[in-house]
PDB file of N, CA and C in Angstrom:
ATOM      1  N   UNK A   1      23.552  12.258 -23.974  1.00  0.00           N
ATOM      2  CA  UNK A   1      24.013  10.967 -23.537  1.00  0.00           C
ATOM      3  C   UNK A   1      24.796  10.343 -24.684  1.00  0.00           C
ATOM      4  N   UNK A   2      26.119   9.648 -24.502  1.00  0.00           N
ATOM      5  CA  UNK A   2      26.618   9.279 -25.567  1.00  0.00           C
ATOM      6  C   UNK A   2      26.410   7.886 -25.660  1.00  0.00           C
ATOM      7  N   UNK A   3      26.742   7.255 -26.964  1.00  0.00           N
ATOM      8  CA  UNK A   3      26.722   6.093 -27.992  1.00  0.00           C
ATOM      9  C   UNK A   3      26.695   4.693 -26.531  1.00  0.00           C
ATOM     10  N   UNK A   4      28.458   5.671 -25.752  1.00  0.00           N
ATOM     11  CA  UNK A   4      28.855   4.365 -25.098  1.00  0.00           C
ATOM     12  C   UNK A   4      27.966   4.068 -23.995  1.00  0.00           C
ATOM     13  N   UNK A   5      27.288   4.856 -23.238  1.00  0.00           N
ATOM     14  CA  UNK A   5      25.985   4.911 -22.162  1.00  0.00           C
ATOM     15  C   UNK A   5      25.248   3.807 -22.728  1.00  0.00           C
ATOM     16  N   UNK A   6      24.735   4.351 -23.922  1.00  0.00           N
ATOM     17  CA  UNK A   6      23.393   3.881 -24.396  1.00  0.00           C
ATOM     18  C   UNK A   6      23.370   2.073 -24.689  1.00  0.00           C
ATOM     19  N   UNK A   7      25.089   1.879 -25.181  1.00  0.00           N
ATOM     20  CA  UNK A   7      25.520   0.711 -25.374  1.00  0.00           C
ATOM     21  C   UNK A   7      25.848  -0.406 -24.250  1.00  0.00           C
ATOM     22  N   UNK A   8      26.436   0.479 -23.487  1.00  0.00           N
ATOM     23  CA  UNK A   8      26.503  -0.224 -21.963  1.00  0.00           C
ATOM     24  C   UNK A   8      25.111  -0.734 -21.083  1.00  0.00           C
ATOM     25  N   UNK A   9      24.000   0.318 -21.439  1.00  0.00           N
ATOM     26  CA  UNK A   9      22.887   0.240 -21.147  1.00  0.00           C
ATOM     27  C   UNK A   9      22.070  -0.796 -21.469  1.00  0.00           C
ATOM     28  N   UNK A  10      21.916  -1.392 -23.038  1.00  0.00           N
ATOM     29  CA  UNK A  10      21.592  -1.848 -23.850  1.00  0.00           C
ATOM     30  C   UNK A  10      22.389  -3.456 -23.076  1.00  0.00           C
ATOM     31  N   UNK A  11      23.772  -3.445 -23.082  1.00  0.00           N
ATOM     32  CA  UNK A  11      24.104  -4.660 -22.493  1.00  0.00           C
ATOM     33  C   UNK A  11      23.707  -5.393 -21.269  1.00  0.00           C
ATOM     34  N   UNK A  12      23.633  -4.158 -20.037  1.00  0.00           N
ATOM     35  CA  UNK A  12      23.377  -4.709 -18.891  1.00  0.00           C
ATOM     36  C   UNK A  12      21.609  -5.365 -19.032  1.00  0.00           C
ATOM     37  N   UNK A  13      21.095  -4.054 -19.676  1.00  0.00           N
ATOM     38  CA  UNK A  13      19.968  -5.259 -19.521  1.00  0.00           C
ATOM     39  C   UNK A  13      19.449  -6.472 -20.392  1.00  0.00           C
ATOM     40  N   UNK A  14      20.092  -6.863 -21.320  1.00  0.00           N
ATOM     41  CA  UNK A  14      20.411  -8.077 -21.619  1.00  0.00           C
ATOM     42  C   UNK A  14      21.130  -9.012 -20.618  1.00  0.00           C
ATOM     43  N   UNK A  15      22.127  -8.635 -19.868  1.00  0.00           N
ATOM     44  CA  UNK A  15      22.462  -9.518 -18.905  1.00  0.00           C
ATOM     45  C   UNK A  15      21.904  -9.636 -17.721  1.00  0.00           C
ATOM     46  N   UNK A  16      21.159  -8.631 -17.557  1.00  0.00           N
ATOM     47  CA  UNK A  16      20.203  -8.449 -15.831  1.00  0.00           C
ATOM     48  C   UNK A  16      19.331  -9.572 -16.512  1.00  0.00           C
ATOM     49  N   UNK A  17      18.298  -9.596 -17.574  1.00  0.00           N
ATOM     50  CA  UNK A  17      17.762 -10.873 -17.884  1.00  0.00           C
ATOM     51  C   UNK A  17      17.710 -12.200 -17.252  1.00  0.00           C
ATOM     52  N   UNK A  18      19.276 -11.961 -18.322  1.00  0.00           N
ATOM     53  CA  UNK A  18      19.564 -13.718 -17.400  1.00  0.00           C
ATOM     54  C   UNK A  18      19.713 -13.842 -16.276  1.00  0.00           C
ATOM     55  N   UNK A  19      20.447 -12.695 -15.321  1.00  0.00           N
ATOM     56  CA  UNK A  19      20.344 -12.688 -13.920  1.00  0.00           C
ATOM     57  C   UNK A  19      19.809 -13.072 -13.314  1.00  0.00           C
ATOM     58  N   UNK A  20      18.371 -12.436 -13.468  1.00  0.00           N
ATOM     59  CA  UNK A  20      16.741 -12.872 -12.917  1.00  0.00           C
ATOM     60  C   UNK A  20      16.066 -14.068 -13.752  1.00  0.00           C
ATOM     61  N   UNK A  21      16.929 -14.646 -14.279  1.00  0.00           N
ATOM     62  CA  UNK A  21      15.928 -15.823 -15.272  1.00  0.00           C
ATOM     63  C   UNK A  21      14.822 -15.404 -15.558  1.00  0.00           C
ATOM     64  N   UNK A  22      15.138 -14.773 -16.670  1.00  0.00           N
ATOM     65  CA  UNK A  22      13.641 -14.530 -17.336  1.00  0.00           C
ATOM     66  C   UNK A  22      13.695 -13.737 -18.733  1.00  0.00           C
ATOM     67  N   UNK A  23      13.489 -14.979 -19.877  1.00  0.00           N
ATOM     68  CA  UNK A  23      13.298 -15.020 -20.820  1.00  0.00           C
ATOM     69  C   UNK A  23      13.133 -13.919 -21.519  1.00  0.00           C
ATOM     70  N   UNK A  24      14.116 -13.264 -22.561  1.00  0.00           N
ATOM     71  CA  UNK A  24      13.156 -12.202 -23.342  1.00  0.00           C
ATOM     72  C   UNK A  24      14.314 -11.754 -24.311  1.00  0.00           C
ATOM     73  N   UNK A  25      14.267 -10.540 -24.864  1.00  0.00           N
ATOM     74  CA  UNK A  25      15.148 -10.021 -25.736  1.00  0.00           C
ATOM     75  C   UNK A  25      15.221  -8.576 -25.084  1.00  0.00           C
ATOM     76  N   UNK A  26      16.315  -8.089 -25.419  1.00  0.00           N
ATOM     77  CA  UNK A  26      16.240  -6.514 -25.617  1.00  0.00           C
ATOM     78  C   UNK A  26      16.873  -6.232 -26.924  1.00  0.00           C
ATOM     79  N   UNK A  27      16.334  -5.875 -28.069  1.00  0.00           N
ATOM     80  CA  UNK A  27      16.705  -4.691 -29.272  1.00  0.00           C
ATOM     81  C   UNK A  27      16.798  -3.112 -28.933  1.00  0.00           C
ATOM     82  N   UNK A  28      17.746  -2.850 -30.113  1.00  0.00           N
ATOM     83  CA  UNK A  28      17.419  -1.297 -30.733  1.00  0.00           C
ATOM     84  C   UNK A  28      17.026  -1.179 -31.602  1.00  0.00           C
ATOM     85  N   UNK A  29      15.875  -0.058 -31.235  1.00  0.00           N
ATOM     86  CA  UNK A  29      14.751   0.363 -31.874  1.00  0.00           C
ATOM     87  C   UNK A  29      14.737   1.514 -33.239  1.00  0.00           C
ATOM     88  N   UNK A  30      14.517   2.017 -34.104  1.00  0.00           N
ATOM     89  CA  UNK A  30      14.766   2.755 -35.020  1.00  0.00           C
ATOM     90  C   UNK A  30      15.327   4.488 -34.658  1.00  0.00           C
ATOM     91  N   UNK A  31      14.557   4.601 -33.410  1.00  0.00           N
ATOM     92  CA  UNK A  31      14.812   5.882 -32.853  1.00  0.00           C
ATOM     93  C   UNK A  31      16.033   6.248 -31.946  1.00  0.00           C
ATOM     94  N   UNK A  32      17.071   4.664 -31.847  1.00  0.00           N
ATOM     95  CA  UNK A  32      18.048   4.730 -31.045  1.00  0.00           C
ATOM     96  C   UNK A  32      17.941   4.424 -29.276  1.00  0.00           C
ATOM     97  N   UNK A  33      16.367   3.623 -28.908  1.00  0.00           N
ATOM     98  CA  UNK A  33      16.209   3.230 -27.965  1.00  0.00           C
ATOM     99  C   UNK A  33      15.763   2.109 -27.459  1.00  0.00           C
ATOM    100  N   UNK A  34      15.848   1.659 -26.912  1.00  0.00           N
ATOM    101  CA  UNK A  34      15.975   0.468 -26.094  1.00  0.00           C
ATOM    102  C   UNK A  34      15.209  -0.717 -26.123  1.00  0.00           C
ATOM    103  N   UNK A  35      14.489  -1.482 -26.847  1.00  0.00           N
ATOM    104  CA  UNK A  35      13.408  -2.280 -26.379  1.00  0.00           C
ATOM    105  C   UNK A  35      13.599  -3.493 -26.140  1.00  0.00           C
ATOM    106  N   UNK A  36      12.529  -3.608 -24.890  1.00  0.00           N
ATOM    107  CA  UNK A  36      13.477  -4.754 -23.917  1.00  0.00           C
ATOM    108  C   UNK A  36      11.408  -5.611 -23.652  1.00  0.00           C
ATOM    109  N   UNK A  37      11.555  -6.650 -24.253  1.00  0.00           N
ATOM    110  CA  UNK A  37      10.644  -7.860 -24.446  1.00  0.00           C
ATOM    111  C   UNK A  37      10.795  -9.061 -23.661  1.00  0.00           C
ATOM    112  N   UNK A  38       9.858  -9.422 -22.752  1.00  0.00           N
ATOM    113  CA  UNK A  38       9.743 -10.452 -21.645  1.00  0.00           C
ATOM    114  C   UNK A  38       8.371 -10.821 -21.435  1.00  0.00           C
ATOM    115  N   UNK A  39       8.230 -11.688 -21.199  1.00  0.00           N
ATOM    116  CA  UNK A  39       6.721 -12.374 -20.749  1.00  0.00           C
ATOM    117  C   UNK A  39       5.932 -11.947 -21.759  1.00  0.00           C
ATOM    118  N   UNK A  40       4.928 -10.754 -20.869  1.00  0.00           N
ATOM    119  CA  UNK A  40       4.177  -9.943 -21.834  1.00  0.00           C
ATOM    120  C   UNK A  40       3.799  -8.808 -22.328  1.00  0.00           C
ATOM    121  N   UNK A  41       5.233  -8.160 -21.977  1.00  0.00           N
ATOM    122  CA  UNK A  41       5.578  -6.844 -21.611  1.00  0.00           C
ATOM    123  C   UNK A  41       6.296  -6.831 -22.662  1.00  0.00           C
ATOM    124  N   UNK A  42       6.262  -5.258 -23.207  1.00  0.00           N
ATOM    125  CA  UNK A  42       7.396  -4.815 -24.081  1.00  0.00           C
ATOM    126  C   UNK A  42       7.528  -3.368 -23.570  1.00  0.00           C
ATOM    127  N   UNK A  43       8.860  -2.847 -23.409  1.00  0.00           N
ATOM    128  CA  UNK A  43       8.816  -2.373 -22.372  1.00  0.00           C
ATOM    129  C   UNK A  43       9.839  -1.155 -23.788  1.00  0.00           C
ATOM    130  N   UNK A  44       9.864   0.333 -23.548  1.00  0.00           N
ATOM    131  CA  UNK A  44      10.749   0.903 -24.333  1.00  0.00           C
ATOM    132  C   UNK A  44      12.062   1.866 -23.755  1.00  0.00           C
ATOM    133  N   UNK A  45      13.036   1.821 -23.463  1.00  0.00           N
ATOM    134  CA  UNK A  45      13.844   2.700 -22.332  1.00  0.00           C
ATOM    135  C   UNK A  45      14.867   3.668 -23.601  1.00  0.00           C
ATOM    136  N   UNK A  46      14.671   4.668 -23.489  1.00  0.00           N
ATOM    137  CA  UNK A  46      14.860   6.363 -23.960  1.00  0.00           C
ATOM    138  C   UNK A  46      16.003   7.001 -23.194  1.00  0.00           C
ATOM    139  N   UNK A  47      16.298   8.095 -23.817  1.00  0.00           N
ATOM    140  CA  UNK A  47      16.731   8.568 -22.901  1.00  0.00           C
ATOM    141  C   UNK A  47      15.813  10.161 -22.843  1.00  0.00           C
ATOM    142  N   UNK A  48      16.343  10.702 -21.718  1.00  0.00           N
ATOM    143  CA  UNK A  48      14.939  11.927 -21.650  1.00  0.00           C
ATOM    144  C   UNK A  48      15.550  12.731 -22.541  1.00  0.00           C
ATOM    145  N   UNK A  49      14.664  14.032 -22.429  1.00  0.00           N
ATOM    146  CA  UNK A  49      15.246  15.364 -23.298  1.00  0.00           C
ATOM    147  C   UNK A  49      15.910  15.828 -22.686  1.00  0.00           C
ATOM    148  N   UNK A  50      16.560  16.715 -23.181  1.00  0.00           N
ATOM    149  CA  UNK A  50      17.611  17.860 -22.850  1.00  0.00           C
ATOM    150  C   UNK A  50      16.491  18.993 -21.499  1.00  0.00           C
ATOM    151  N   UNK A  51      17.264  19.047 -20.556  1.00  0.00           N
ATOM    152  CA  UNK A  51      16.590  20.577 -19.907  1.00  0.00           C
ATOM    153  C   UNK A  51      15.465  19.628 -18.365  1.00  0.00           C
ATOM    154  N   UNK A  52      15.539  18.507 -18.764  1.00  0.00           N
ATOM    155  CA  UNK A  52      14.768  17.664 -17.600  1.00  0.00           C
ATOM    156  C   UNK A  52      15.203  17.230 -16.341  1.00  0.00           C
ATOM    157  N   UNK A  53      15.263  16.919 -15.016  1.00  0.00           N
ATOM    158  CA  UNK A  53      15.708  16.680 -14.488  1.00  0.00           C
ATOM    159  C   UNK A  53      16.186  15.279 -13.714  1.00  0.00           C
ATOM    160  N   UNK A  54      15.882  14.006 -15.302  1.00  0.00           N
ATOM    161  CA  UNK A  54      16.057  12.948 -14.933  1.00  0.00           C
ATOM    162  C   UNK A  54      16.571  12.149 -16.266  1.00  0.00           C
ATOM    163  N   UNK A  55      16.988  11.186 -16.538  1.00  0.00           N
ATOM    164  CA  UNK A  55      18.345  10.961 -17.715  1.00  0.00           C
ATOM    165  C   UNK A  55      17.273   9.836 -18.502  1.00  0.00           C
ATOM    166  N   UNK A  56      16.430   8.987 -17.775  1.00  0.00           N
ATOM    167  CA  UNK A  56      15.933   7.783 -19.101  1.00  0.00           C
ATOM    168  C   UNK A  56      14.026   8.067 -18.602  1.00  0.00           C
ATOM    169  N   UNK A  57      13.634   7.573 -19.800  1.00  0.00           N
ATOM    170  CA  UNK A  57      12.446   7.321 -19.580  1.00  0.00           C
ATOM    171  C   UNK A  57      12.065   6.187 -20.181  1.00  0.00           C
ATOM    172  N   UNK A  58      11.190   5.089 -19.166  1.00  0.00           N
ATOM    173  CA  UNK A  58      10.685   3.816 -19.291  1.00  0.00           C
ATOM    174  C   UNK A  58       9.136   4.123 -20.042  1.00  0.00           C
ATOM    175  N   UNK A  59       9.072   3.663 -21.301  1.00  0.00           N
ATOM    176  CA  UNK A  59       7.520   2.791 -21.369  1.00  0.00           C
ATOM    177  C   UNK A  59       7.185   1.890 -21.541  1.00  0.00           C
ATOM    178  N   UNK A  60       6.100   2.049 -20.674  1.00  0.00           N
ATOM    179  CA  UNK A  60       5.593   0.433 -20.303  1.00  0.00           C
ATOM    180  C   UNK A  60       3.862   0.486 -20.879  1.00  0.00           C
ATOM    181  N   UNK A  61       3.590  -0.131 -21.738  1.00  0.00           N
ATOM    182  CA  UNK A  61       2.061  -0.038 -22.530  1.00  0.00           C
ATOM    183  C   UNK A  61       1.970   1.192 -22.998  1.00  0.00           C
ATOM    184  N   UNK A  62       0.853   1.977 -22.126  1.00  0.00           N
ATOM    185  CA  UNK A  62       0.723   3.316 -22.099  1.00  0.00           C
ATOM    186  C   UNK A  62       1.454   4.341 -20.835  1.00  0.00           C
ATOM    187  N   UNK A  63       1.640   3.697 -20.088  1.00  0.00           N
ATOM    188  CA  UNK A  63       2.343   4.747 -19.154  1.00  0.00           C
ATOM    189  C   UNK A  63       3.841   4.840 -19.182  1.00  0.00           C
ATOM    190  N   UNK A  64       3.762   5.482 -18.890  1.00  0.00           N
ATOM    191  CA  UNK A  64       5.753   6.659 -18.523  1.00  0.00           C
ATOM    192  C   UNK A  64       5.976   6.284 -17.529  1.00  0.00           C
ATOM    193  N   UNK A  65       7.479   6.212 -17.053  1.00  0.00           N
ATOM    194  CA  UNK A  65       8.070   6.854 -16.026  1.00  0.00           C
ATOM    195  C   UNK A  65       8.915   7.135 -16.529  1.00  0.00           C
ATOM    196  N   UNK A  66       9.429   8.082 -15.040  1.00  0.00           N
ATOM    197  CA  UNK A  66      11.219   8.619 -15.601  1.00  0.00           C
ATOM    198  C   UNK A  66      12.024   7.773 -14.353  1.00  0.00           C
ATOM    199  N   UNK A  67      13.450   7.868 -14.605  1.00  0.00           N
ATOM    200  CA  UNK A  67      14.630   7.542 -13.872  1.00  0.00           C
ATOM    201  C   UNK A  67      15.694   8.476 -13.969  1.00  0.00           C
ATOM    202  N   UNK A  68      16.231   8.537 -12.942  1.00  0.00           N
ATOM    203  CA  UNK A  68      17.133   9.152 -12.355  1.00  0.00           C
ATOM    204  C   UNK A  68      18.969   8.820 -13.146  1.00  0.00           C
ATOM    205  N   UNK A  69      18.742   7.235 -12.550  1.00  0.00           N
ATOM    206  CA  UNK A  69      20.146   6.443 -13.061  1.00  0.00           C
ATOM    207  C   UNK A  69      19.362   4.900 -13.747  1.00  0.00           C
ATOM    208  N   UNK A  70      20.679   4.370 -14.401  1.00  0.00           N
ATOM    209  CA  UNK A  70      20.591   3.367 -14.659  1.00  0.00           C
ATOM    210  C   UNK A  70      19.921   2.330 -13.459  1.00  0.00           C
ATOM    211  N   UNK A  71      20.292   2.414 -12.728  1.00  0.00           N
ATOM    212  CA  UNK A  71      19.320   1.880 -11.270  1.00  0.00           C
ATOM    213  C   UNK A  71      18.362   1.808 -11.573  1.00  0.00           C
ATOM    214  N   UNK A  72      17.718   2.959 -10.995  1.00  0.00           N
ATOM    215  CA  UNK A  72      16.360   3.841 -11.161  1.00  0.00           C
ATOM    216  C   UNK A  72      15.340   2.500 -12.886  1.00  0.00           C
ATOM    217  N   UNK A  73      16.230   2.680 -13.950  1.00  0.00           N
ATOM    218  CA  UNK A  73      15.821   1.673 -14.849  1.00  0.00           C
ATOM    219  C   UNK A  73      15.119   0.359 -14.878  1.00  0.00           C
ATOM    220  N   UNK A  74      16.822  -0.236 -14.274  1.00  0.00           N
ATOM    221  CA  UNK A  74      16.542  -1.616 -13.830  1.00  0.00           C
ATOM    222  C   UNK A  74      15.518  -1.868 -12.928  1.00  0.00           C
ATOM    223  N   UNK A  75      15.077  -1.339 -12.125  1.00  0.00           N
ATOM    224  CA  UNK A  75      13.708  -0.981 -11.243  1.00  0.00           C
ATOM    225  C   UNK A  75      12.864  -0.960 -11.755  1.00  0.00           C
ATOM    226  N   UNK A  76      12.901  -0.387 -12.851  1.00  0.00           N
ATOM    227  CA  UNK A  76      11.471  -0.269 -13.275  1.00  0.00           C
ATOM    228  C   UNK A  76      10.995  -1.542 -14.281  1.00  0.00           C
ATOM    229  N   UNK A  77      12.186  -1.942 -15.158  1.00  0.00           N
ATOM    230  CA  UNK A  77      12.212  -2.901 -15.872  1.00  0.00           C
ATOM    231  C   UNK A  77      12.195  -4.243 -14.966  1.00  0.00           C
ATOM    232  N   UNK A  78      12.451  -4.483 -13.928  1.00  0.00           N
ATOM    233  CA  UNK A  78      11.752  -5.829 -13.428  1.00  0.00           C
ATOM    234  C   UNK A  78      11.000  -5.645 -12.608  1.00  0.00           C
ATOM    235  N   UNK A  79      10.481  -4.809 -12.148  1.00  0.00           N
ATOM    236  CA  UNK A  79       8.841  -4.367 -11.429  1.00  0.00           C
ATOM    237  C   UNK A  79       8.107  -4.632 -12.659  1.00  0.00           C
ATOM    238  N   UNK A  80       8.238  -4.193 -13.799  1.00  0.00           N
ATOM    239  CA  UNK A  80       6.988  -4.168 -14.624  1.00  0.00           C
ATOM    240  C   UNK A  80       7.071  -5.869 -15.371  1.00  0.00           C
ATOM    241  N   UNK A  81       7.891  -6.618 -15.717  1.00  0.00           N
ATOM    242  CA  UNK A  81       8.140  -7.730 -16.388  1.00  0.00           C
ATOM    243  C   UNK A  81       7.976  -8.942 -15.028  1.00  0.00           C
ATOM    244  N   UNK A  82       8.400  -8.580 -13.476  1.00  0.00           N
ATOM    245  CA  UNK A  82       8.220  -9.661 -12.718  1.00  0.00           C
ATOM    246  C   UNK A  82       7.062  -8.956 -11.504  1.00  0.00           C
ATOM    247  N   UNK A  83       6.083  -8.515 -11.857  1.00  0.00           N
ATOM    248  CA  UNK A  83       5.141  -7.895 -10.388  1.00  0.00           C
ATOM    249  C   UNK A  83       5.268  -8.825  -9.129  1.00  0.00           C
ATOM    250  N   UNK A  84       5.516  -9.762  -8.714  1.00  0.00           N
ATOM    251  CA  UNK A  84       5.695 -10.433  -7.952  1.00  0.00           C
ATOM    252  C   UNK A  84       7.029  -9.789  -7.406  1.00  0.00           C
ATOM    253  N   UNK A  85       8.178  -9.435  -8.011  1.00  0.00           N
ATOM    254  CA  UNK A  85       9.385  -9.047  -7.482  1.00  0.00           C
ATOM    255  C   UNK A  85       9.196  -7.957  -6.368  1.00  0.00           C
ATOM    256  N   UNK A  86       9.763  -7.968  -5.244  1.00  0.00           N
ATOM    257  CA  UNK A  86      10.211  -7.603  -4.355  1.00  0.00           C
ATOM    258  C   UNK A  86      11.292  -6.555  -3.895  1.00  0.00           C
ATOM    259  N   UNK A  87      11.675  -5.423  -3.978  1.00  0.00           N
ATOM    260  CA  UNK A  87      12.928  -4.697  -4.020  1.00  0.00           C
ATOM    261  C   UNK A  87      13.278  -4.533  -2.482  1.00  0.00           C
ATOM    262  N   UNK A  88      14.687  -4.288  -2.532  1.00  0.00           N
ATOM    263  CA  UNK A  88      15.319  -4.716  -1.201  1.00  0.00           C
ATOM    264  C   UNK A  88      15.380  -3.214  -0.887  1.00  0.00           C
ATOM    265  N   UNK A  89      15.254  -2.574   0.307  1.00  0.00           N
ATOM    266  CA  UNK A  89      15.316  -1.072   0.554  1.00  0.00           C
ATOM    267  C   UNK A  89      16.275  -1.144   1.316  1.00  0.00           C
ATOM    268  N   UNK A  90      17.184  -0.328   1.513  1.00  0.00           N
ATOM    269  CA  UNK A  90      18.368  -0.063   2.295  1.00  0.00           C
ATOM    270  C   UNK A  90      18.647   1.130   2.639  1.00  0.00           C
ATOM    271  N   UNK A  91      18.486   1.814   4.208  1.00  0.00           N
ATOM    272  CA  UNK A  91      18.409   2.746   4.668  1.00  0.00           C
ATOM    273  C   UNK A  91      19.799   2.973   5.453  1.00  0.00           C
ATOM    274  N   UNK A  92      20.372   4.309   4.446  1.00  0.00           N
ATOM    275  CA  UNK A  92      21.832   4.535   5.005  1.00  0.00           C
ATOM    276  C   UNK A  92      21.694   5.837   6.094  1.00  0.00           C
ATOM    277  N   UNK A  93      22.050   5.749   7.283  1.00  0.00           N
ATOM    278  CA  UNK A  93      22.067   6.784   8.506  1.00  0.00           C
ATOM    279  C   UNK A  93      23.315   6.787   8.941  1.00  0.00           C
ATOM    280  N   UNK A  94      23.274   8.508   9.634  1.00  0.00           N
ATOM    281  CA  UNK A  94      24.380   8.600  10.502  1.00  0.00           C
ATOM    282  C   UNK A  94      24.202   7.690  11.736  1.00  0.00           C
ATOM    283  N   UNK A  95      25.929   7.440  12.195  1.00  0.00           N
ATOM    284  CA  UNK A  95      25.713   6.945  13.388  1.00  0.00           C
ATOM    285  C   UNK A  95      27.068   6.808  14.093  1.00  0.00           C
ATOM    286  N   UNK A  96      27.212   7.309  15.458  1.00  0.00           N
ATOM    287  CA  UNK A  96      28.217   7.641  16.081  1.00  0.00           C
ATOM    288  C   UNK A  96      29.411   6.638  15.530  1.00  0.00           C
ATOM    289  N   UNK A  97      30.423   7.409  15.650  1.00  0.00           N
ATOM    290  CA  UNK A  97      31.583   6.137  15.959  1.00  0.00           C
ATOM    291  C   UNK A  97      32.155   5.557  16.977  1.00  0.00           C
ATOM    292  N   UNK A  98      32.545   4.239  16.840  1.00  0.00           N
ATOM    293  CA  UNK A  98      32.545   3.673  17.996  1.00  0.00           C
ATOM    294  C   UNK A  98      34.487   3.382  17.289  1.00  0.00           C
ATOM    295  N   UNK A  99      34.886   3.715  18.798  1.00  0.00           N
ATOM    296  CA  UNK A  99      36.721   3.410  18.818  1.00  0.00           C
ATOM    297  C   UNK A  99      36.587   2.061  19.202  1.00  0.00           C
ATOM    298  N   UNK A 100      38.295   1.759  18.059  1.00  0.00           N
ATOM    299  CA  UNK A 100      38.003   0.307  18.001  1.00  0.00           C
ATOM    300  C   UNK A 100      38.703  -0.678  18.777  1.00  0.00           C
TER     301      UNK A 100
END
């Protein structure tokens, strides 16, 4: 993953923050990853190893997850900082076409 990912990364969720109003910081960390501080969470976002089949990994206290995309992230980072939050599901299907 390069510099500019990690940097772009690093920005959005500083700005998703303010998005969601809600107080916190995100730094970089000595190891070149992510830490993103709110409420009472400190939360650490990585990127995975080489040979895995998913690009970041979130920690949150003691537990892991992984993510897929930057998405996949942001998901996890305001599920764990707002539990009350709600995610919107959106189910894309085929469906005939209609002439117009």
């Amino acid at each position: 993953m390069t510099a500019v990912v990690l940097h772009r990364t690093f920005r959005l969720l500083e700005e998703s923050l303010c998005a969601w109003n809600i107080a916190g910081k995100v730094v970089r960390d000595d190891t070149g990853g992510i830490v993103v501080t709110a409420k009472d969470e400190r939360l650490l976002v990585t990127q995975a190893p080489d040979g895995v089949p998913f690009r970041w990994v979130v920690t949150v206290g003691a537990r892991t997850r992984t993510a897929m995309s930057v998405t996949g992230v942001l998901g996890i980072v305001r599920q764990a900082i707002d539990p009350t939050y709600q995610p919107l599901r959106a189910r894309i299907a085929p469906a005939p076409m209609v002439p117009p």
